[in-house]
Protein backbone atom coordinates (compact mmCIF):
# COMPACT_ATOMS: atom_id res chain seq x y z
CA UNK A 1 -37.38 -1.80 26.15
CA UNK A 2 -35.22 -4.38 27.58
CA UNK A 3 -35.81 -6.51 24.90
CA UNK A 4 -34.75 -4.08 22.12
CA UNK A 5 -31.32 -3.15 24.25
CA UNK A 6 -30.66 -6.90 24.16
CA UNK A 7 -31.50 -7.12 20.38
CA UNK A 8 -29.17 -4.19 19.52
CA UNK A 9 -26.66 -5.65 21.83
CA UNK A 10 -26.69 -9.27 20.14
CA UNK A 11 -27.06 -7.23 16.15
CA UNK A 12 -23.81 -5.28 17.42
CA UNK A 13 -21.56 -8.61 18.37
CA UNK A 14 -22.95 -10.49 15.31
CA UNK A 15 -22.01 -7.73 13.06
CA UNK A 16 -18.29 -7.37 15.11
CA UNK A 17 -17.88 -10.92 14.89
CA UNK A 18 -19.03 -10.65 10.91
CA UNK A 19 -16.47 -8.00 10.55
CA UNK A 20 -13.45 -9.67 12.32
CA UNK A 21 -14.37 -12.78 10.10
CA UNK A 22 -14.59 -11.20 7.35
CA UNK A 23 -10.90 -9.69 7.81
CA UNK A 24 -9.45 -12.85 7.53
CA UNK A 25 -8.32 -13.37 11.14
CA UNK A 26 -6.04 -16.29 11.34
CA UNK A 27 -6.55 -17.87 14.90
CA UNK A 28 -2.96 -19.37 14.87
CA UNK A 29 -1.27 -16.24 15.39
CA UNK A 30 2.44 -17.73 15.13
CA UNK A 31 2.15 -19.22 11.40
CA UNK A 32 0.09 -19.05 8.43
CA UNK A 33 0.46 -21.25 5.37
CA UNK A 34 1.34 -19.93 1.88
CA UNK A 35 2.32 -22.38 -0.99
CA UNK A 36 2.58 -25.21 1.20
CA UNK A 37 4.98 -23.71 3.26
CA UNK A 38 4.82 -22.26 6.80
CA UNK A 39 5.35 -18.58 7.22
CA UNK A 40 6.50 -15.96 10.10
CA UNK A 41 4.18 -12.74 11.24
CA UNK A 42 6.45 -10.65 9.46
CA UNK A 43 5.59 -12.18 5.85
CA UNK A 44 2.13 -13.01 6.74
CA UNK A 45 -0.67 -11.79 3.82
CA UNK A 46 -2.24 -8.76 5.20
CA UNK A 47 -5.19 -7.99 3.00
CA UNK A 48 -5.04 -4.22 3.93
CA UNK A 49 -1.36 -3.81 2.77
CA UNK A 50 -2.50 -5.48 -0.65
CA UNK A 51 -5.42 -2.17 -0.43
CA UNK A 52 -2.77 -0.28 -0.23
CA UNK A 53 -0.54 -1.23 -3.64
CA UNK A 54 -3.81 -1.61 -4.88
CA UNK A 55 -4.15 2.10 -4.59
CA UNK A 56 -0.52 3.31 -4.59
CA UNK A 57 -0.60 1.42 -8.18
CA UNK A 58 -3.69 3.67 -9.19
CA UNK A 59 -1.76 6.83 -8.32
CA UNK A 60 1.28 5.59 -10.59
CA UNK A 61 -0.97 4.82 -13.52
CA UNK A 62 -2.74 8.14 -13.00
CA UNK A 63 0.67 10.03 -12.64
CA UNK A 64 1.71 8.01 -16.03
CA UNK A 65 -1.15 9.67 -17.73
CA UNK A 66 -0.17 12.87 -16.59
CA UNK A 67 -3.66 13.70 -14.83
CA UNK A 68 -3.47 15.64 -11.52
CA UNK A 69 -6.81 15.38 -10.75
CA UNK A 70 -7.35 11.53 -10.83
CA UNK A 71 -3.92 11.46 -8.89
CA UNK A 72 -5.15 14.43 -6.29
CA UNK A 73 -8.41 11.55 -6.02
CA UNK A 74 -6.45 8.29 -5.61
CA UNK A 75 -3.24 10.18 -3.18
CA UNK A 76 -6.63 10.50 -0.90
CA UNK A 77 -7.67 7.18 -1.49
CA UNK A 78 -4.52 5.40 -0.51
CA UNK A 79 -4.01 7.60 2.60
CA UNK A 80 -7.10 6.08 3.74
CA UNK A 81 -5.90 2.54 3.08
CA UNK A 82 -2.71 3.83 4.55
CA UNK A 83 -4.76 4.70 7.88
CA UNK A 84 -6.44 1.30 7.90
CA UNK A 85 -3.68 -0.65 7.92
CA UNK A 86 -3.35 -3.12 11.25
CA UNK A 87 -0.19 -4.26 12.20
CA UNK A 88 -1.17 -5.92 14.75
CA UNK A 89 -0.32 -9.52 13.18
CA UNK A 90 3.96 -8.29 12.67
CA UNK A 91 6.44 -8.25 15.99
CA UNK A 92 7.35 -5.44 17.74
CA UNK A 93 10.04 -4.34 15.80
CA UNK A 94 8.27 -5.13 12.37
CA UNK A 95 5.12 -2.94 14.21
CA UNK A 96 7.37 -0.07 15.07
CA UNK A 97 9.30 0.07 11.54
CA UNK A 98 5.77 0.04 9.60
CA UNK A 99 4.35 2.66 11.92
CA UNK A 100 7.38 4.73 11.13
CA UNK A 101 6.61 4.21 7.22
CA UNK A 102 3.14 4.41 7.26
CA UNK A 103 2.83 7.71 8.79
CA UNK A 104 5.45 9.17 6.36
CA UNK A 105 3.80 7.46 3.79
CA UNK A 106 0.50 8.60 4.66
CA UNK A 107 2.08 12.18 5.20
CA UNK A 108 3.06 12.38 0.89
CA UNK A 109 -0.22 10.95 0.12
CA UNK A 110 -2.13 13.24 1.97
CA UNK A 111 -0.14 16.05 0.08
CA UNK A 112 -0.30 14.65 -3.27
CA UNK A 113 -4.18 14.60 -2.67
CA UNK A 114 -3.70 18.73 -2.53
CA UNK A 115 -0.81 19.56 -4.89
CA UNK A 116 -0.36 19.98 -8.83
CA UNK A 117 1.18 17.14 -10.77
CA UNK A 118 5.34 18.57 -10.41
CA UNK A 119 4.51 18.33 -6.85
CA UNK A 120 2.39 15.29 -6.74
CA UNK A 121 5.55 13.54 -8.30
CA UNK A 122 7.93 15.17 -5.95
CA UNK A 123 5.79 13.18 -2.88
CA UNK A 124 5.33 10.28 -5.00
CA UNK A 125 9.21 9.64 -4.98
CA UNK A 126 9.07 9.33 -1.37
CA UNK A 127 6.16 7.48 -1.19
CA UNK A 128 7.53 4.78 -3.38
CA UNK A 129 10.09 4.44 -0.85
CA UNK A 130 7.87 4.10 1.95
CA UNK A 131 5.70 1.28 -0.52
CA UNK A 132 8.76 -0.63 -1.22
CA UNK A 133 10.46 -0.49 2.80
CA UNK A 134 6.46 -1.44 3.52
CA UNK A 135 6.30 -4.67 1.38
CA UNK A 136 9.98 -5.80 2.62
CA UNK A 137 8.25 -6.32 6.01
CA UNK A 138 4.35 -7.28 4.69
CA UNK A 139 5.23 -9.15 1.35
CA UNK A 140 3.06 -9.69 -1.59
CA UNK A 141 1.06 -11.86 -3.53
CA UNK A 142 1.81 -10.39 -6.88
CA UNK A 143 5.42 -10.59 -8.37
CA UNK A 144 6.56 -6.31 -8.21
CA UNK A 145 8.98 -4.46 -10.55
CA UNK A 146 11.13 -2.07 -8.47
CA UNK A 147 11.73 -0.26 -11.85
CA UNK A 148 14.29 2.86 -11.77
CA UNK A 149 14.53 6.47 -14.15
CA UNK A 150 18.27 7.94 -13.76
CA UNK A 151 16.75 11.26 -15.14
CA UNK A 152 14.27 11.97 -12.86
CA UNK A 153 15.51 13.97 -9.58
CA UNK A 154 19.43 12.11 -9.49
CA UNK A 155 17.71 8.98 -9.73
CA UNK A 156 14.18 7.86 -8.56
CA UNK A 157 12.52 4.03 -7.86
CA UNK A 158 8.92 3.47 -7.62
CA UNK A 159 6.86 -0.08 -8.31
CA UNK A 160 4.72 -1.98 -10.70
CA UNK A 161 2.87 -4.82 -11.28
CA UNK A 162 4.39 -5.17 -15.37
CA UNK A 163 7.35 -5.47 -16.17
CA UNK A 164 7.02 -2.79 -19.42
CA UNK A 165 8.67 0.39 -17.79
CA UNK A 166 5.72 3.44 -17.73
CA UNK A 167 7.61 6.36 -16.14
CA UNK A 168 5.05 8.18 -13.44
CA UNK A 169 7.34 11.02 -12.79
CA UNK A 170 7.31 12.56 -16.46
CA UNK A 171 4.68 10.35 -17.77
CA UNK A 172 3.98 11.25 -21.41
CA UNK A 173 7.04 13.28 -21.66
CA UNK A 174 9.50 10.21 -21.10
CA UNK A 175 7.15 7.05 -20.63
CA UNK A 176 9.41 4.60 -21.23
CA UNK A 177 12.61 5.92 -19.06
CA UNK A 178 13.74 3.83 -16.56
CA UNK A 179 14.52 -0.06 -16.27
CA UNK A 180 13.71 -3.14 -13.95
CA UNK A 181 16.24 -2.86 -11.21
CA UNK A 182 14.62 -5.70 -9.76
CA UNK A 183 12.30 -8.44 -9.22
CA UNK A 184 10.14 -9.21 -5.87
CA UNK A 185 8.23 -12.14 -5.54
């Protein structure tokens, strides 16, 4: 019996220490190289923020094609990437200004998982907010589109990875409303 407790015991470290590998952990917690060049906590690569564009990107594509469902599916999906996210690796101030977005952007997901499309697009203004204030403080690895429709609510932003404008608050109704109001790299 002993014997098996001390198995268990050594299977749950190796898988712990598996895991924390396996998140990328950088043991030189002031600095982390990108391009050559040294970078601050605050614009350090954190693989769970890229999760979430990942998925906030879904949602825009599936609000593009106008499909409630698929958007209802992936709002879900990115509030659990939204609840993953560790900002343990940004200062205090970065930590308490992406706990602040993250829980209002986790708030609109979570409702966007359980509305219809006019509302899902109504949350997904804010959210793009929240997405854009997030990756101020996390960066990216991908260049982003802050792209902007006039028409849409007195003016609305949200984000893409192209540069081609595909409106996700009227999608097939306007699709190509809106312009690059700028580039983030």
């Amino acid at each position: 019996m002993k014997n098996l407790k001390m198995s268990i015991a050594t299977m749950l470290l190796l898988a712990v220490s598996f895991t924390y590998a396996q998140d990328g952990h950088n043991h030189d917690h002031g600095k982390m190289e990108k391009n050559g060049k040294k970078m601050g906590h605050s614009k350090m690569m954190n693989m769970k923020s890229e999760a979430i564009l990942s998925d906030y990107f879904s949602l825009k594509d599936v609000l593009v094609a106008d499909d409630s469902k698929k958007a209802a599916e992936a709002g879900s999906k990115l509030a659990a990437s939204l609840k993953a996210f560790d900002k343990s690796n940004y200062t205090a101030g970065e930590q308490k200004e992406l706990t602040d977005i993250i829980e209002d952007a986790t708030e609109h997901a979570e409702h966007i998982a359980k509305s219809e499309i006019g509302h899902q697009r109504e949350h997904f203004k804010t959210l793009s907010k929240d997405i854009t204030d997030m990756v101020a403080i996390t960066g990216t690895k991908n260049t982003l589109y802050e792209q902007f429709c006039p028409m849409y609510d007195k003016g609305s932003s949200w984000l893409s990875t192209k540069e081609e404008v595909r409106n996700p608050y009227y999608g097939s109704k306007m699709l190509k409303c809106g312009k690059v109001q700028k580039t983030i790299q």
